[in-house]
PDB file of N, CA and C in Angstrom:
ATOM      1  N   UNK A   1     -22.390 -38.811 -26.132  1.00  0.00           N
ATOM      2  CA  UNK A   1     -22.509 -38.074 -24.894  1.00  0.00           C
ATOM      3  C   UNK A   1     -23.987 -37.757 -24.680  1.00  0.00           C
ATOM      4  N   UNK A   2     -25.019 -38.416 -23.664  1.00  0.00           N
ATOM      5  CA  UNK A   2     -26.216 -37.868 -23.368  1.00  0.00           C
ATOM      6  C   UNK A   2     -26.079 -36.263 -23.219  1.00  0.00           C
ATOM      7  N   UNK A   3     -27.370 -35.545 -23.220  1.00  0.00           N
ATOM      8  CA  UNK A   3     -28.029 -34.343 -22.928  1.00  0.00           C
ATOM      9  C   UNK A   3     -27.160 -33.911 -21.921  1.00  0.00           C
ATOM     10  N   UNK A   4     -27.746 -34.534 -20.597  1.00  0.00           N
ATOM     11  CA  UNK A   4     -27.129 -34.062 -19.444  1.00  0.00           C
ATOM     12  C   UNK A   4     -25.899 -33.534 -19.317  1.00  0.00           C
ATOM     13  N   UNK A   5     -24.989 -34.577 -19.794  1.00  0.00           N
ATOM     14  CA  UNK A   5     -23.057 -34.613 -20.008  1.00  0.00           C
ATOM     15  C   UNK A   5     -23.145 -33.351 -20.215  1.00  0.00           C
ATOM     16  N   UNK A   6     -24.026 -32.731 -21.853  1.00  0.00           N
ATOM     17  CA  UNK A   6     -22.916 -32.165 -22.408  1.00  0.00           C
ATOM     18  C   UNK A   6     -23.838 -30.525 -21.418  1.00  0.00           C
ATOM     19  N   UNK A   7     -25.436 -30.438 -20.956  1.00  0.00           N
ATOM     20  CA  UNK A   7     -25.603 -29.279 -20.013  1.00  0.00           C
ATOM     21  C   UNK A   7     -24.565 -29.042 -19.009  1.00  0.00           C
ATOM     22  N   UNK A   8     -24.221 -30.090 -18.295  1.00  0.00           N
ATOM     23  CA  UNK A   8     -23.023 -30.174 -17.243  1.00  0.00           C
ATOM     24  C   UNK A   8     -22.167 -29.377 -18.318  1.00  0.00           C
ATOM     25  N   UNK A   9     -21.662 -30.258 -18.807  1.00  0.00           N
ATOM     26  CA  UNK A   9     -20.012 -29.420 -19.502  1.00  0.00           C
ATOM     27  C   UNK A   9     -20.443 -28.067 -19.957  1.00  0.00           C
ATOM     28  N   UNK A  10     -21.619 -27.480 -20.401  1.00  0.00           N
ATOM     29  CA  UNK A  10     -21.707 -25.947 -20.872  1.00  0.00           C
ATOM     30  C   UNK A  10     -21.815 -25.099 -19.861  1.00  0.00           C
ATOM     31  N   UNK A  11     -22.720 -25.515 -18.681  1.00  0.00           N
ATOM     32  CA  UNK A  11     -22.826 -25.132 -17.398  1.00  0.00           C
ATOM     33  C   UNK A  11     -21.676 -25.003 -16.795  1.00  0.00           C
ATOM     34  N   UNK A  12     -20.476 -26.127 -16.742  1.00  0.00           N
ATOM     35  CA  UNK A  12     -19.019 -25.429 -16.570  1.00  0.00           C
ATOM     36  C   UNK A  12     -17.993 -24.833 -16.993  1.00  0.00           C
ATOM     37  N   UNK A  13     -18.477 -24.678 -18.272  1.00  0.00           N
ATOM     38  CA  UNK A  13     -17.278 -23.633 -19.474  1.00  0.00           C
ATOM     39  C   UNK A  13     -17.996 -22.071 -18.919  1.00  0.00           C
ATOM     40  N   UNK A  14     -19.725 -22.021 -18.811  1.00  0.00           N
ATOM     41  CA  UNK A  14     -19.903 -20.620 -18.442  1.00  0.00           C
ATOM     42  C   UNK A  14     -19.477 -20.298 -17.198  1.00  0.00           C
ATOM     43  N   UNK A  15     -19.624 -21.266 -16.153  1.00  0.00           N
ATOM     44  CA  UNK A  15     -19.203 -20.801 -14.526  1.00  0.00           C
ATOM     45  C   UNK A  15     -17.726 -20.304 -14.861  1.00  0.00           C
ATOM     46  N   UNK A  16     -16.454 -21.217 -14.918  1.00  0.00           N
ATOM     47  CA  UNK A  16     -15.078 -20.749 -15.738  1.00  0.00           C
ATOM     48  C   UNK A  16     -15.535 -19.558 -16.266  1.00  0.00           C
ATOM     49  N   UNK A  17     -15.673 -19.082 -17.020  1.00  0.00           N
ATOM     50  CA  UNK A  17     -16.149 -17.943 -17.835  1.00  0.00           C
ATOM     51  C   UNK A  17     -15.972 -16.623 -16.885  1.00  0.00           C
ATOM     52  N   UNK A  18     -17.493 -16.847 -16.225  1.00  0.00           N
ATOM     53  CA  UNK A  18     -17.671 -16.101 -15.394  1.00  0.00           C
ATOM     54  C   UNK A  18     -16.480 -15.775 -14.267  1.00  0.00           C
ATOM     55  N   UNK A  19     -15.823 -16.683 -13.723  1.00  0.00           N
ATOM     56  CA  UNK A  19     -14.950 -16.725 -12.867  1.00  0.00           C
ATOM     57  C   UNK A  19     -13.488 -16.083 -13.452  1.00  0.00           C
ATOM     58  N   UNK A  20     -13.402 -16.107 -14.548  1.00  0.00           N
ATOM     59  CA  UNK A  20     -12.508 -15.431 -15.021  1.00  0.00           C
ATOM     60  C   UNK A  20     -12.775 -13.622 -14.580  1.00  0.00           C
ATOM     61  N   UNK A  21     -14.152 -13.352 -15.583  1.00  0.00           N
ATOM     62  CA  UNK A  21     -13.929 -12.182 -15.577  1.00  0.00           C
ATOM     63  C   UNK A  21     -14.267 -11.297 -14.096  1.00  0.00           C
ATOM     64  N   UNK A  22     -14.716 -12.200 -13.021  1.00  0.00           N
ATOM     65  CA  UNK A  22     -14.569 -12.089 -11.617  1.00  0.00           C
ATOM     66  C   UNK A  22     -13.103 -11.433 -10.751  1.00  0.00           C
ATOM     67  N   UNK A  23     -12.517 -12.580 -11.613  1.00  0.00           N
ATOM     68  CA  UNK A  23     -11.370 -12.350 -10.954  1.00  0.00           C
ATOM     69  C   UNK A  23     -10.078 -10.559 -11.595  1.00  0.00           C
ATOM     70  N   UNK A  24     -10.612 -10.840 -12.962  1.00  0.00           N
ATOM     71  CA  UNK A  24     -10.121  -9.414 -13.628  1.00  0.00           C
ATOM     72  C   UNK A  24     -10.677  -8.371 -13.107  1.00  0.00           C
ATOM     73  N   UNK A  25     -11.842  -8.478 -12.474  1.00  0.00           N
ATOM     74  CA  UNK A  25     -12.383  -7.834 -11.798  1.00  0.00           C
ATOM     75  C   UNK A  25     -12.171  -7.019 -10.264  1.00  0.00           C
ATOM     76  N   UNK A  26     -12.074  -7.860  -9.776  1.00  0.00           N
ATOM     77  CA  UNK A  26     -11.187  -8.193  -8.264  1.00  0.00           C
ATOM     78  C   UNK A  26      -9.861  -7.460  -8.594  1.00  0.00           C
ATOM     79  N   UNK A  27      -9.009  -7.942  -9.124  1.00  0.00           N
ATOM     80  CA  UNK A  27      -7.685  -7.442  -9.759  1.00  0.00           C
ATOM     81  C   UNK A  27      -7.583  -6.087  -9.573  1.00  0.00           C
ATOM     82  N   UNK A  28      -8.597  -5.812 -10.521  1.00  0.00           N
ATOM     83  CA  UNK A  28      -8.538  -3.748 -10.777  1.00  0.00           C
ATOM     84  C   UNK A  28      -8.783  -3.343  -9.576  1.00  0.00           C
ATOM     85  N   UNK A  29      -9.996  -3.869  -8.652  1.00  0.00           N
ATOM     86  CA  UNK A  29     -10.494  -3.013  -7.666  1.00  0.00           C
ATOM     87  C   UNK A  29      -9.173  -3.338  -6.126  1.00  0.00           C
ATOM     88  N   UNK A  30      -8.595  -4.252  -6.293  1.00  0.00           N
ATOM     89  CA  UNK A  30      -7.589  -4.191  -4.933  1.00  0.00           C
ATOM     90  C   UNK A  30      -6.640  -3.521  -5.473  1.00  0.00           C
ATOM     91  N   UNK A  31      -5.933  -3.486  -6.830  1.00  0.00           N
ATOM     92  CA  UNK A  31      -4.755  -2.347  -7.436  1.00  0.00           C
ATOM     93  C   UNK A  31      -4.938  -0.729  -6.758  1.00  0.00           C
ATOM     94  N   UNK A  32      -6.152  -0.572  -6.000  1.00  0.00           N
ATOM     95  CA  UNK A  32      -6.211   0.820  -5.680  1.00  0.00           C
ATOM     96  C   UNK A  32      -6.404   0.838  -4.079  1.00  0.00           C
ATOM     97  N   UNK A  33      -6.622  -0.439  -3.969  1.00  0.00           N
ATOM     98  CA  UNK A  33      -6.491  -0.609  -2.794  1.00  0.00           C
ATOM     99  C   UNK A  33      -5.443  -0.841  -2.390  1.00  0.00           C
ATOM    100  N   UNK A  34      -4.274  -1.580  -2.687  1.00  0.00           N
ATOM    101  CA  UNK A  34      -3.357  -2.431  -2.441  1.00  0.00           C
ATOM    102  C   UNK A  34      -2.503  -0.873  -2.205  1.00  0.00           C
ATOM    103  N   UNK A  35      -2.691   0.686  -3.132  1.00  0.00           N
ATOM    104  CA  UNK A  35      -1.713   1.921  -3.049  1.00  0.00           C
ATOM    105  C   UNK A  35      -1.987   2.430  -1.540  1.00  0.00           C
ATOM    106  N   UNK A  36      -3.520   2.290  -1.064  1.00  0.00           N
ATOM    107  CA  UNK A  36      -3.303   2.900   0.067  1.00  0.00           C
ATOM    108  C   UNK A  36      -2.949   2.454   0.896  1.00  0.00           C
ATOM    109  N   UNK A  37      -3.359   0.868   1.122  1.00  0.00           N
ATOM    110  CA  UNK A  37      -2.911   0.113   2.099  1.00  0.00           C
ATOM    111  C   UNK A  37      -1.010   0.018   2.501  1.00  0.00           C
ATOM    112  N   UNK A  38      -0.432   0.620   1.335  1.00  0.00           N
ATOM    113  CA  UNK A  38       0.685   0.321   1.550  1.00  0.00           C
ATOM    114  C   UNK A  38       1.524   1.852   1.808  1.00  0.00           C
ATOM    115  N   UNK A  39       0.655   2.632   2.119  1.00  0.00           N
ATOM    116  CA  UNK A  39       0.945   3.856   2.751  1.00  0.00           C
ATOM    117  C   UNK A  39       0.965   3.521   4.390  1.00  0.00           C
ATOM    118  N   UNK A  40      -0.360   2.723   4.399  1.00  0.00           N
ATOM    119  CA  UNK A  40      -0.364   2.087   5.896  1.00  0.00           C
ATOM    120  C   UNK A  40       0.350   1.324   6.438  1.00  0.00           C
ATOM    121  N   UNK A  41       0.808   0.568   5.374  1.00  0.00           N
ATOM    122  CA  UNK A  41       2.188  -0.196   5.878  1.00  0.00           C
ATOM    123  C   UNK A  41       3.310   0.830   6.094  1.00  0.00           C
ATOM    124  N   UNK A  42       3.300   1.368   5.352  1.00  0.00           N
ATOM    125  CA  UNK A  42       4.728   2.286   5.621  1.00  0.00           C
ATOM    126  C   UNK A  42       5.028   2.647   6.913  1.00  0.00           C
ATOM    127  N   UNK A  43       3.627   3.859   7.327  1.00  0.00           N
ATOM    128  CA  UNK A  43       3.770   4.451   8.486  1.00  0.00           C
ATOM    129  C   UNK A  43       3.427   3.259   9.842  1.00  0.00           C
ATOM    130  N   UNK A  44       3.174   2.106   9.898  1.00  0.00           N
ATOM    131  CA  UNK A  44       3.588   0.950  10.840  1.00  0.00           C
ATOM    132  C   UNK A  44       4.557   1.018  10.871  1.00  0.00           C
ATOM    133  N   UNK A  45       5.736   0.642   9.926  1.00  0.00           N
ATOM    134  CA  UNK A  45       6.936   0.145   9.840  1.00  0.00           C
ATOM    135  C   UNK A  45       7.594   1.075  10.390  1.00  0.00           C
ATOM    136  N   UNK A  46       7.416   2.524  10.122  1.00  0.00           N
ATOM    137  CA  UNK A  46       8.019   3.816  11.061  1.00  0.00           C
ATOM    138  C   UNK A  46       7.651   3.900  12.254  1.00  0.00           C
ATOM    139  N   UNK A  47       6.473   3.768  12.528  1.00  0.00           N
ATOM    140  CA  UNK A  47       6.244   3.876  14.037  1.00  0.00           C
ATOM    141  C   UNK A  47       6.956   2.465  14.993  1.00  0.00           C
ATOM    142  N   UNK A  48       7.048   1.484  14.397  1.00  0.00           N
ATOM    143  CA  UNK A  48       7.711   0.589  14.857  1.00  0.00           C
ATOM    144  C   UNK A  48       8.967   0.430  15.005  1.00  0.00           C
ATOM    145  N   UNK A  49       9.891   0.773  14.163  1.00  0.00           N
ATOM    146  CA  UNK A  49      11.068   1.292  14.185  1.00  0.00           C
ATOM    147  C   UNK A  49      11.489   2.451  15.192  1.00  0.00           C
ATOM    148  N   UNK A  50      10.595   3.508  14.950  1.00  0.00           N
ATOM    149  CA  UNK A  50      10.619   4.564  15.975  1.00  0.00           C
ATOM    150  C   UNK A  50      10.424   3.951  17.513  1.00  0.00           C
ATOM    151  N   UNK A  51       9.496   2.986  18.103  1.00  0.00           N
ATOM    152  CA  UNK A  51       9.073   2.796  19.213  1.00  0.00           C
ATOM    153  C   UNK A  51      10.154   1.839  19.781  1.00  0.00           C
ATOM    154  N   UNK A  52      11.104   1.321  18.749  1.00  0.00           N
ATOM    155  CA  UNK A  52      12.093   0.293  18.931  1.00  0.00           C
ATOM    156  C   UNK A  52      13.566   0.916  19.657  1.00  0.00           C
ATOM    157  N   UNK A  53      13.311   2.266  19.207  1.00  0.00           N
ATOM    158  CA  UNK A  53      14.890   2.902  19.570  1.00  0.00           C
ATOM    159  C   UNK A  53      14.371   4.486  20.702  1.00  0.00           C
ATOM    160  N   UNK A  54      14.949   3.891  21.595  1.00  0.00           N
ATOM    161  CA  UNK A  54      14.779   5.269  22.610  1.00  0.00           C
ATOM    162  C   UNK A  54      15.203   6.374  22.197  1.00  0.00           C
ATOM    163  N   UNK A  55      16.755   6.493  21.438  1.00  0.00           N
ATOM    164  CA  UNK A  55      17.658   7.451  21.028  1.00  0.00           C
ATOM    165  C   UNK A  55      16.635   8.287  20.325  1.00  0.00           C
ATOM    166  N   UNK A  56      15.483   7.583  19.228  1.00  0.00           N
ATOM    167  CA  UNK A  56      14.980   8.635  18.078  1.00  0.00           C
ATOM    168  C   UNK A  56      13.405   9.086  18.850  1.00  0.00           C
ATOM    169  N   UNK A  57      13.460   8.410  20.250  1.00  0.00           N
ATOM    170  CA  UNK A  57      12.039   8.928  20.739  1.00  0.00           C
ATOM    171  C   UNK A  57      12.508  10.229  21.506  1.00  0.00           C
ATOM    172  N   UNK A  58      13.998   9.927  22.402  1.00  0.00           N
ATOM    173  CA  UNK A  58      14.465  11.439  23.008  1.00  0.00           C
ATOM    174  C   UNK A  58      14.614  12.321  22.104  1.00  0.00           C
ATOM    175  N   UNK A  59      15.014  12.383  21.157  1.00  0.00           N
ATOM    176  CA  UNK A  59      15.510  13.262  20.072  1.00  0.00           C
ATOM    177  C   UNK A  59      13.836  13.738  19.837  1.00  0.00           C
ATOM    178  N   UNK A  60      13.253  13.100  19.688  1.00  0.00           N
ATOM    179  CA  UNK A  60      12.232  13.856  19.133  1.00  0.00           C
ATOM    180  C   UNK A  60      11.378  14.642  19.666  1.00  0.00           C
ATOM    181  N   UNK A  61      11.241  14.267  21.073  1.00  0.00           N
ATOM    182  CA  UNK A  61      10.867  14.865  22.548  1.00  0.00           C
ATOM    183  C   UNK A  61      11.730  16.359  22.384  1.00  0.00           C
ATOM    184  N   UNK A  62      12.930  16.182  22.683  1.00  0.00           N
ATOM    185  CA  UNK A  62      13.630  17.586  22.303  1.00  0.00           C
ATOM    186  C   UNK A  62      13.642  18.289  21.269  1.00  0.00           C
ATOM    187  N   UNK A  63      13.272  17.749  19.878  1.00  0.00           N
ATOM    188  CA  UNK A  63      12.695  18.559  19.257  1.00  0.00           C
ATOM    189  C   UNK A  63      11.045  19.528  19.030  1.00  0.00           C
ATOM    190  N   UNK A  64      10.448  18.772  20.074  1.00  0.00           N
ATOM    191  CA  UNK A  64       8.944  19.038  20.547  1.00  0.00           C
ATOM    192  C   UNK A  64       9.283  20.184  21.229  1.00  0.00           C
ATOM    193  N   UNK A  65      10.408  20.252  22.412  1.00  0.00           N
ATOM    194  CA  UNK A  65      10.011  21.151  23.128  1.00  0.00           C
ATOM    195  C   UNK A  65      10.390  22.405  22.886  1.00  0.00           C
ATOM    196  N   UNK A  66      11.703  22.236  21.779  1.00  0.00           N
ATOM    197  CA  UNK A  66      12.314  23.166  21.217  1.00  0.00           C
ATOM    198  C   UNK A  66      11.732  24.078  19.569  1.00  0.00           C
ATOM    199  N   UNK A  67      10.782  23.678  19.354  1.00  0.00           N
ATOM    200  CA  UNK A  67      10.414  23.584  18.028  1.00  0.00           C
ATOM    201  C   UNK A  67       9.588  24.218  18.454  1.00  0.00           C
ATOM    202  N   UNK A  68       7.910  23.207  19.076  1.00  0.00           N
ATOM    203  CA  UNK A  68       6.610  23.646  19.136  1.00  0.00           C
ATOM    204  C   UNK A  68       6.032  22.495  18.410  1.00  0.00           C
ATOM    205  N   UNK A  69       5.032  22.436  19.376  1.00  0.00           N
ATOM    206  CA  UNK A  69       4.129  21.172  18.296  1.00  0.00           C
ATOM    207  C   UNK A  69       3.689  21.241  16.958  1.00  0.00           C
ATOM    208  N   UNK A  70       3.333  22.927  16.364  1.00  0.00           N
ATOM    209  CA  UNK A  70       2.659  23.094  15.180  1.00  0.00           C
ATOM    210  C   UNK A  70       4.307  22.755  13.936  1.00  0.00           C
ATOM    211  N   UNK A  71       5.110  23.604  14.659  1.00  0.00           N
ATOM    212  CA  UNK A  71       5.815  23.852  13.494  1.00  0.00           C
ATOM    213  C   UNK A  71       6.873  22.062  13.303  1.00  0.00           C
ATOM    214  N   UNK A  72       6.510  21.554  14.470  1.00  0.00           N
ATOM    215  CA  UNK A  72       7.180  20.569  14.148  1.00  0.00           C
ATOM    216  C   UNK A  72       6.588  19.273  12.916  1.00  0.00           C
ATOM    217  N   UNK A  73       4.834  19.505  13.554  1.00  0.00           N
ATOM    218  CA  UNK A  73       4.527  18.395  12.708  1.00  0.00           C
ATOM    219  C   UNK A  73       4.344  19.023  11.433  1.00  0.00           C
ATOM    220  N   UNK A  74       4.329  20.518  11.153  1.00  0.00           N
ATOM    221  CA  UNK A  74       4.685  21.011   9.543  1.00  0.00           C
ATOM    222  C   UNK A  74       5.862  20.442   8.746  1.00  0.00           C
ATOM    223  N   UNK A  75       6.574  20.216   9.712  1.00  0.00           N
ATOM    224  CA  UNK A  75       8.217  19.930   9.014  1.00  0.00           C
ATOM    225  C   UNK A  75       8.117  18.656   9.190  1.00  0.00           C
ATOM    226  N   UNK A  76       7.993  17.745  10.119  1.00  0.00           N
ATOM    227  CA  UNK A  76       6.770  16.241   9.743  1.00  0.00           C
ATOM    228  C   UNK A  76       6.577  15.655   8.253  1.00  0.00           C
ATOM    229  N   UNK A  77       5.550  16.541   7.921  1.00  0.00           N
ATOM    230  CA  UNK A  77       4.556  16.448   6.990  1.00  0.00           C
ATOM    231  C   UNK A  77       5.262  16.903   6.133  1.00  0.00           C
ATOM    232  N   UNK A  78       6.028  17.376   6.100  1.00  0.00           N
ATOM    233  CA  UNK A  78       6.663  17.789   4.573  1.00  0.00           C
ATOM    234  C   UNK A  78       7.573  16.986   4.352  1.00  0.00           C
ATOM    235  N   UNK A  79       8.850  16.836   4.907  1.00  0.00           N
ATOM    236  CA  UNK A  79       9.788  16.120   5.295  1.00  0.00           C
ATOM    237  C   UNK A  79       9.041  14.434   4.462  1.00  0.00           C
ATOM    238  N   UNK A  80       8.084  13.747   5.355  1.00  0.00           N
ATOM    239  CA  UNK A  80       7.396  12.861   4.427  1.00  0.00           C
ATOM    240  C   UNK A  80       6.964  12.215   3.635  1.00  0.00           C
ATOM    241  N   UNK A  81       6.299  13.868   2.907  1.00  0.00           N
ATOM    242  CA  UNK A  81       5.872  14.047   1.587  1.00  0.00           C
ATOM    243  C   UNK A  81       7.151  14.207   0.570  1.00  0.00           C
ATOM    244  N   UNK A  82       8.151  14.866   1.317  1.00  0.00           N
ATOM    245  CA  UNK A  82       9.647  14.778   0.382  1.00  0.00           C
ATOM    246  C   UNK A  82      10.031  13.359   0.199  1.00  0.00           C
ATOM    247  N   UNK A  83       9.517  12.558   1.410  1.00  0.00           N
ATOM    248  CA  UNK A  83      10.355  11.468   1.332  1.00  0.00           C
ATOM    249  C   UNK A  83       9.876  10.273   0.465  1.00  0.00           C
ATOM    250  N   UNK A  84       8.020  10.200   0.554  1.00  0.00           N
ATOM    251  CA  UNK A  84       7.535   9.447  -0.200  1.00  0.00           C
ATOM    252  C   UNK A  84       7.602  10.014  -1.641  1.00  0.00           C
ATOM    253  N   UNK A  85       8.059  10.969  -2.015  1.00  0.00           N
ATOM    254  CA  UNK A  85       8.259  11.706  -3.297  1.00  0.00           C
ATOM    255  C   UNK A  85       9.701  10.866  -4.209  1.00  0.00           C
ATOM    256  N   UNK A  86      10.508  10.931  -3.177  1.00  0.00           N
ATOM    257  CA  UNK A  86      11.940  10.214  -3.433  1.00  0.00           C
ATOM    258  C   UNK A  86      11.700   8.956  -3.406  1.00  0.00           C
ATOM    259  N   UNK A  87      11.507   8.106  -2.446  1.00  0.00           N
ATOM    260  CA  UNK A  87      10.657   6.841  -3.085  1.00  0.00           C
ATOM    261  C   UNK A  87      10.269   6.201  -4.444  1.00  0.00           C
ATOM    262  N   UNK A  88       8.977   7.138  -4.806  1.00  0.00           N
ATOM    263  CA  UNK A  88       8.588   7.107  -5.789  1.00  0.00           C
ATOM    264  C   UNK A  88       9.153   7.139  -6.748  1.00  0.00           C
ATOM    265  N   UNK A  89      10.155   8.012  -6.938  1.00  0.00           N
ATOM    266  CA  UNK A  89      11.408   8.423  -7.673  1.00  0.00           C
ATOM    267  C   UNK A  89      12.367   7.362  -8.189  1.00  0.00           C
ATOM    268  N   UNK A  90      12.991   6.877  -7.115  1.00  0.00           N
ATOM    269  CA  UNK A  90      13.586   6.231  -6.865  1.00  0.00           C
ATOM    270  C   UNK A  90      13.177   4.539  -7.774  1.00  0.00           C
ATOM    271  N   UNK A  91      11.876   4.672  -7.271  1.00  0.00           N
ATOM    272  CA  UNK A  91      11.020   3.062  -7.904  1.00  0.00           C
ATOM    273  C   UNK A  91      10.801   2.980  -9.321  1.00  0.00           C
ATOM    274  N   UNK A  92      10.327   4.208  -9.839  1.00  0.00           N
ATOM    275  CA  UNK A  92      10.830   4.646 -11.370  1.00  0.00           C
ATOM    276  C   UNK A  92      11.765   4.219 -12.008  1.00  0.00           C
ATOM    277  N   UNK A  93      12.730   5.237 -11.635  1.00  0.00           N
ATOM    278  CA  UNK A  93      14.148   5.017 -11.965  1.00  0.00           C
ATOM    279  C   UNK A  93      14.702   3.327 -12.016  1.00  0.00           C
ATOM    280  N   UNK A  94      14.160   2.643 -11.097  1.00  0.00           N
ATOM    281  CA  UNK A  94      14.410   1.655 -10.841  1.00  0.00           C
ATOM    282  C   UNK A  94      13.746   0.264 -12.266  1.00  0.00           C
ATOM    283  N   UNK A  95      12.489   1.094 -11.916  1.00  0.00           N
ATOM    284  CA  UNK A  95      11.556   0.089 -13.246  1.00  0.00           C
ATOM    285  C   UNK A  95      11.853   0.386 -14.988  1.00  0.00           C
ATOM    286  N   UNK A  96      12.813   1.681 -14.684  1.00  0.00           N
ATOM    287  CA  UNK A  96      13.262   1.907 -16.086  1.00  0.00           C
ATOM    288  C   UNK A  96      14.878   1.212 -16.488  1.00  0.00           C
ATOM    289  N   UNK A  97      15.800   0.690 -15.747  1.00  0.00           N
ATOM    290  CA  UNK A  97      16.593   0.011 -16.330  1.00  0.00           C
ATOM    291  C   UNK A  97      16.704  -1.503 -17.105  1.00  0.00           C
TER     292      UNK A  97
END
């Protein structure tokens, strides 16, 4: 094998190399990305669902007017947070059988 061959071939075991630990790299940093982004998916998928059915947009209108804007989006926001709580729960439970 001339010189050259074997610079080529070391020159591509280090690029590989490198590209490995690139990619382990990459890996970790979207794993924290990939949690929020999929909070963002969530609340799409609700608002889309929601915008799909009139029934849960009147209902909610009447609960606006009957409620109040503050105390409604308190119970919103909790309601939510209960729900992505159960979720979570739920996905556990799930990864432990």
């Amino acid at each position: 094998m001339s010189a050259r061959l074997r610079e080529v071939e070391l020159r591509r075991r280090l690029l590989v190399a490198q590209a490995d630990e690139q990619r382990g790299q990459l890996a970790a940093q979207s794993a924290s990305l990939q949690q929020s982004l999929s909070y963002a998916d969530f609340a799409l998928r609700a608002y889309r669902r929601i915008r799909s059915s009139p029934v849960v947009i009147a209902v909610a209108a009447a609960a606006l007017l009957a409620v109040g804007p503050g105390k409604l989006l308190r119970g919103g926001y909790r309601t939510g947070l209960l729900l992505l709580g159960l979720l979570r729960l739920a996905k556990v439970v799930r990864t432990m059988r």
